[in-house]
Protein backbone atom coordinates (compact mmCIF):
# COMPACT_ATOMS: atom_id res chain seq x y z
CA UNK A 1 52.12 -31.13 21.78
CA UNK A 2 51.06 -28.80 19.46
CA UNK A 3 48.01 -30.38 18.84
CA UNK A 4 47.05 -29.86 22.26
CA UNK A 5 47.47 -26.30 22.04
CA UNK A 6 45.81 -26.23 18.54
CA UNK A 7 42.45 -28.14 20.36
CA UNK A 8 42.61 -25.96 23.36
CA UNK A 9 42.63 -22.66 20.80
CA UNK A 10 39.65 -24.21 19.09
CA UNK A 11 38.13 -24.55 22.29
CA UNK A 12 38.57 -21.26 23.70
CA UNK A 13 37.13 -20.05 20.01
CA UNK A 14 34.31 -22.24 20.59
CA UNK A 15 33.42 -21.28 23.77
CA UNK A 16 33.57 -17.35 23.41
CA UNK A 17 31.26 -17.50 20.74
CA UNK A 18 28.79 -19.41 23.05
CA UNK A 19 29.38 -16.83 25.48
CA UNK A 20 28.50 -13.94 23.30
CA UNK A 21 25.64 -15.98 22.06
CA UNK A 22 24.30 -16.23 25.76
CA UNK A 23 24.62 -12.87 27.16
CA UNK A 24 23.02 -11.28 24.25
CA UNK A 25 18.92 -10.55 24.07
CA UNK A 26 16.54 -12.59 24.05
CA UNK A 27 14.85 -12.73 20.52
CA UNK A 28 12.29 -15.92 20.68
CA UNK A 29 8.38 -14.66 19.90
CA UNK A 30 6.66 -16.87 22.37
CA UNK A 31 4.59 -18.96 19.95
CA UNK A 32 1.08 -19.48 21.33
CA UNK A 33 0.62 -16.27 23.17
CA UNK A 34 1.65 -13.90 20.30
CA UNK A 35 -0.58 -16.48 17.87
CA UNK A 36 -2.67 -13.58 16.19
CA UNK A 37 0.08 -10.79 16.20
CA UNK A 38 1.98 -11.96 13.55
CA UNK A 39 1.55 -10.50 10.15
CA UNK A 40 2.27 -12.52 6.92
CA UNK A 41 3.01 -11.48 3.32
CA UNK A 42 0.64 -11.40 0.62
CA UNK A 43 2.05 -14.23 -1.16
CA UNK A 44 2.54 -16.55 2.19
CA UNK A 45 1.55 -20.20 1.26
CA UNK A 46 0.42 -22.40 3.76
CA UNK A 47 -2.55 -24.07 3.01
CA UNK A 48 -4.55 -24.79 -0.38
CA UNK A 49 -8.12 -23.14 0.36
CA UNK A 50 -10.88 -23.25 -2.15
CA UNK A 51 -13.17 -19.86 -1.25
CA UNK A 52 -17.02 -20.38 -1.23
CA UNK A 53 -19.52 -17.53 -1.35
CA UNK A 54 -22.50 -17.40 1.63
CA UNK A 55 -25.17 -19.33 -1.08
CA UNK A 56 -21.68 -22.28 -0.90
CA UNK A 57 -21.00 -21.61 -4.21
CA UNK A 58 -16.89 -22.22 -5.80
CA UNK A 59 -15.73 -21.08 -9.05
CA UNK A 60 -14.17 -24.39 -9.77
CA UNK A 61 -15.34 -25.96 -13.05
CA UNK A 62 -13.44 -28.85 -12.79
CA UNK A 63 -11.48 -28.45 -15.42
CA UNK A 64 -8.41 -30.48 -14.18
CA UNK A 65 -5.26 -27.94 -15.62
CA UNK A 66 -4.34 -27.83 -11.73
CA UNK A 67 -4.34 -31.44 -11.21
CA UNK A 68 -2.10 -31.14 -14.32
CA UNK A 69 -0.09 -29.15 -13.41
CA UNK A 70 0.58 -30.59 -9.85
CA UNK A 71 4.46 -32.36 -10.02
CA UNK A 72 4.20 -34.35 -7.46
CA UNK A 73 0.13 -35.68 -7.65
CA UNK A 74 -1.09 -33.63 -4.64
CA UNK A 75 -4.41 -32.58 -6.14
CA UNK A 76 -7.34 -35.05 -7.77
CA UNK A 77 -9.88 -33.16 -9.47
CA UNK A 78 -12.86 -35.66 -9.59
CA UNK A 79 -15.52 -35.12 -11.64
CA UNK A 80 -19.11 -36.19 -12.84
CA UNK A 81 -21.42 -36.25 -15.93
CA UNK A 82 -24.95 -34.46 -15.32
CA UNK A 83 -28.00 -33.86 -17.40
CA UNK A 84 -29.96 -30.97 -17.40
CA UNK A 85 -33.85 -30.54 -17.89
CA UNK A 86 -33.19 -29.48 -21.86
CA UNK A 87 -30.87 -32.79 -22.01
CA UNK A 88 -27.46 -31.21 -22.10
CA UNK A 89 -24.81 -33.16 -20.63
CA UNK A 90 -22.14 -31.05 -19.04
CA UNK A 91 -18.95 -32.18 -16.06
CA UNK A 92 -19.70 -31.13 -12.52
CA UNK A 93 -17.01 -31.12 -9.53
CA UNK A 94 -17.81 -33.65 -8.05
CA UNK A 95 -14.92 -33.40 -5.83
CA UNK A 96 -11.41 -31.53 -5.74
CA UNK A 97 -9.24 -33.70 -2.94
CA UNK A 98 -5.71 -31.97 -1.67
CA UNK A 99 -3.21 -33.95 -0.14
CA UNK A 100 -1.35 -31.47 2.01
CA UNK A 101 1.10 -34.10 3.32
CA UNK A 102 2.78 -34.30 -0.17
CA UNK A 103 2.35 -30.91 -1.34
CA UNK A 104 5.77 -28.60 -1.62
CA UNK A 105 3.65 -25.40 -1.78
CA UNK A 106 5.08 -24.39 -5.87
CA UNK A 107 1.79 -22.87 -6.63
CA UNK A 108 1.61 -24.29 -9.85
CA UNK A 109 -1.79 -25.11 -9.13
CA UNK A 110 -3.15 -21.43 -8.41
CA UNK A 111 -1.61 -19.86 -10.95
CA UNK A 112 -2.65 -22.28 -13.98
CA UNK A 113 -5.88 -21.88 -12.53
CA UNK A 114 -8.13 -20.04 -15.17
CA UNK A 115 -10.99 -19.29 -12.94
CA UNK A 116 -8.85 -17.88 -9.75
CA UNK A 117 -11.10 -20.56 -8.17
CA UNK A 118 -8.09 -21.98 -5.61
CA UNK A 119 -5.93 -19.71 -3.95
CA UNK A 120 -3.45 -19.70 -0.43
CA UNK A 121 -4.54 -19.35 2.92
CA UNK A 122 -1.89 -18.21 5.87
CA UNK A 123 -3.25 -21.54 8.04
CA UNK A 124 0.05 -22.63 8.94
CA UNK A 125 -0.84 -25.09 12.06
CA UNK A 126 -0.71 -28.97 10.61
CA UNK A 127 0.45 -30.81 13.16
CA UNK A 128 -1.44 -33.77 13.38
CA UNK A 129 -1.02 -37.30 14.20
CA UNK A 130 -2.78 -39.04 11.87
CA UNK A 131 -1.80 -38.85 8.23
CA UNK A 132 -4.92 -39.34 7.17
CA UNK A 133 -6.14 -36.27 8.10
CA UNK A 134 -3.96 -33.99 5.67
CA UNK A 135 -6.11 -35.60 2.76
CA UNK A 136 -8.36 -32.46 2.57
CA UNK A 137 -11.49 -32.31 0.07
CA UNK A 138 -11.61 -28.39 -0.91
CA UNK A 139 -15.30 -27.86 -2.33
CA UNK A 140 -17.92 -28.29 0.44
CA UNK A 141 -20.36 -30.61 0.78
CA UNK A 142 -23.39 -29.57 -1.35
CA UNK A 143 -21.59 -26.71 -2.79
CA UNK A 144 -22.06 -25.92 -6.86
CA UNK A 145 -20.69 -23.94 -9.66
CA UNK A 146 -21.48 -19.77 -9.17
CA UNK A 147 -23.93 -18.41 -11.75
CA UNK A 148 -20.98 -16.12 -13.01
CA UNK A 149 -19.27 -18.89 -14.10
CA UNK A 150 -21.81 -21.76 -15.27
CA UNK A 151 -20.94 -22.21 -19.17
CA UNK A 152 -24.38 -20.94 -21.00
C-alpha cells in the first residue's frame, strides 16, 4: 500500500512541474522567420570557408599542416607540380576538399594554418539528403595563389 501512495506522490510531483512548465511564456524564436536576426559570436564555427579576393585569388599554398593536423581526416589538401617559364618547379593547390559530414568543428585546422588562408563561416544550414553533398572543395575553380603570398 505504500507503494501506491509513494507512485501517486511521484505523480503529483511529476505533474506540477508540467504544469508550471505549461503556463509559463513562451520562449521558442520561430526559426525561419527570425532567420537573419540572430547574431553569432566571433568565434561561432559552422562551416570551413576558404575566402577568395574579387581577381579569385586564396592564400592557400598548399602546404598540408591543416590536413595534418585534422584528427579525424576531414580535410585533403591535393596538390600539383608546375613549371614556370625560368624552369622552376614549385607545388600548386590543386585542390583543398572538406568533408563537412565528418568534421567535429576543433579548429585545429585554422589555427595551424600559417597563412590565415581558411577560416569559419556562421553558415549553419546543412541539412541535406544526400551525403555526398557535404564533400565540399574550398578553392574555386580557376582560382590561384595571391601575389602577396607567391614564394619569390
Amino acid at each position: 500500500m505504500e507503494s501506491v501512495f509513494c507512485g501517486l506522490y511521484n505523480l503529483g510531483v511529476g505533474m506540477s512541474i508540467s504544469m508550471k512548465n505549461f503556463l509559463r511564456p513562451k520562449v521558442t524564436e520561430q526559426y525561419p522567420e527570425n532567420r537573419g536576426k540572430k547574431v553569432y559570436p566571433e568565434r561561432f564555427r559552422a562551416l570551413l570557408v576558404m575566402p577568395h579576393n574579387d581577381k579569385n585569388q586564396h592564400k592557400c599554398t598548399g602546404c598540408g599542416i591543416c590536413m595534418m593536423n585534422c584528427p579525424n581526416g576531414t580535410i585533403t589538401v591535393i596538390t600539383r607540380i608546375v613549371t614556370d617559364e625560368t624552369g622552376k618547379t614549385k607545388k600548386v593547390l590543386d585542390r583543398h576538399r572538406y568533408n563537412l559530414g565528418s568534421c567535429i568543428f576543433c579548429a585545429l585546422c585554422t589555427i595551424s594554418c600559417p597563412q590565415s588562408a581558411i577560416a569559419w563561416s556562421n553558415e549553419f544550414e546543412h541539412s541535406l539528403f544526400d551525403r555526398r553533398k557535404l564533400e565540399l572543395q574550398l578553392n574555386r575553380p580557376g582560382s590561384e595563389l595571391a601575389p602577396e603570398n607567391k614564394e619569390e
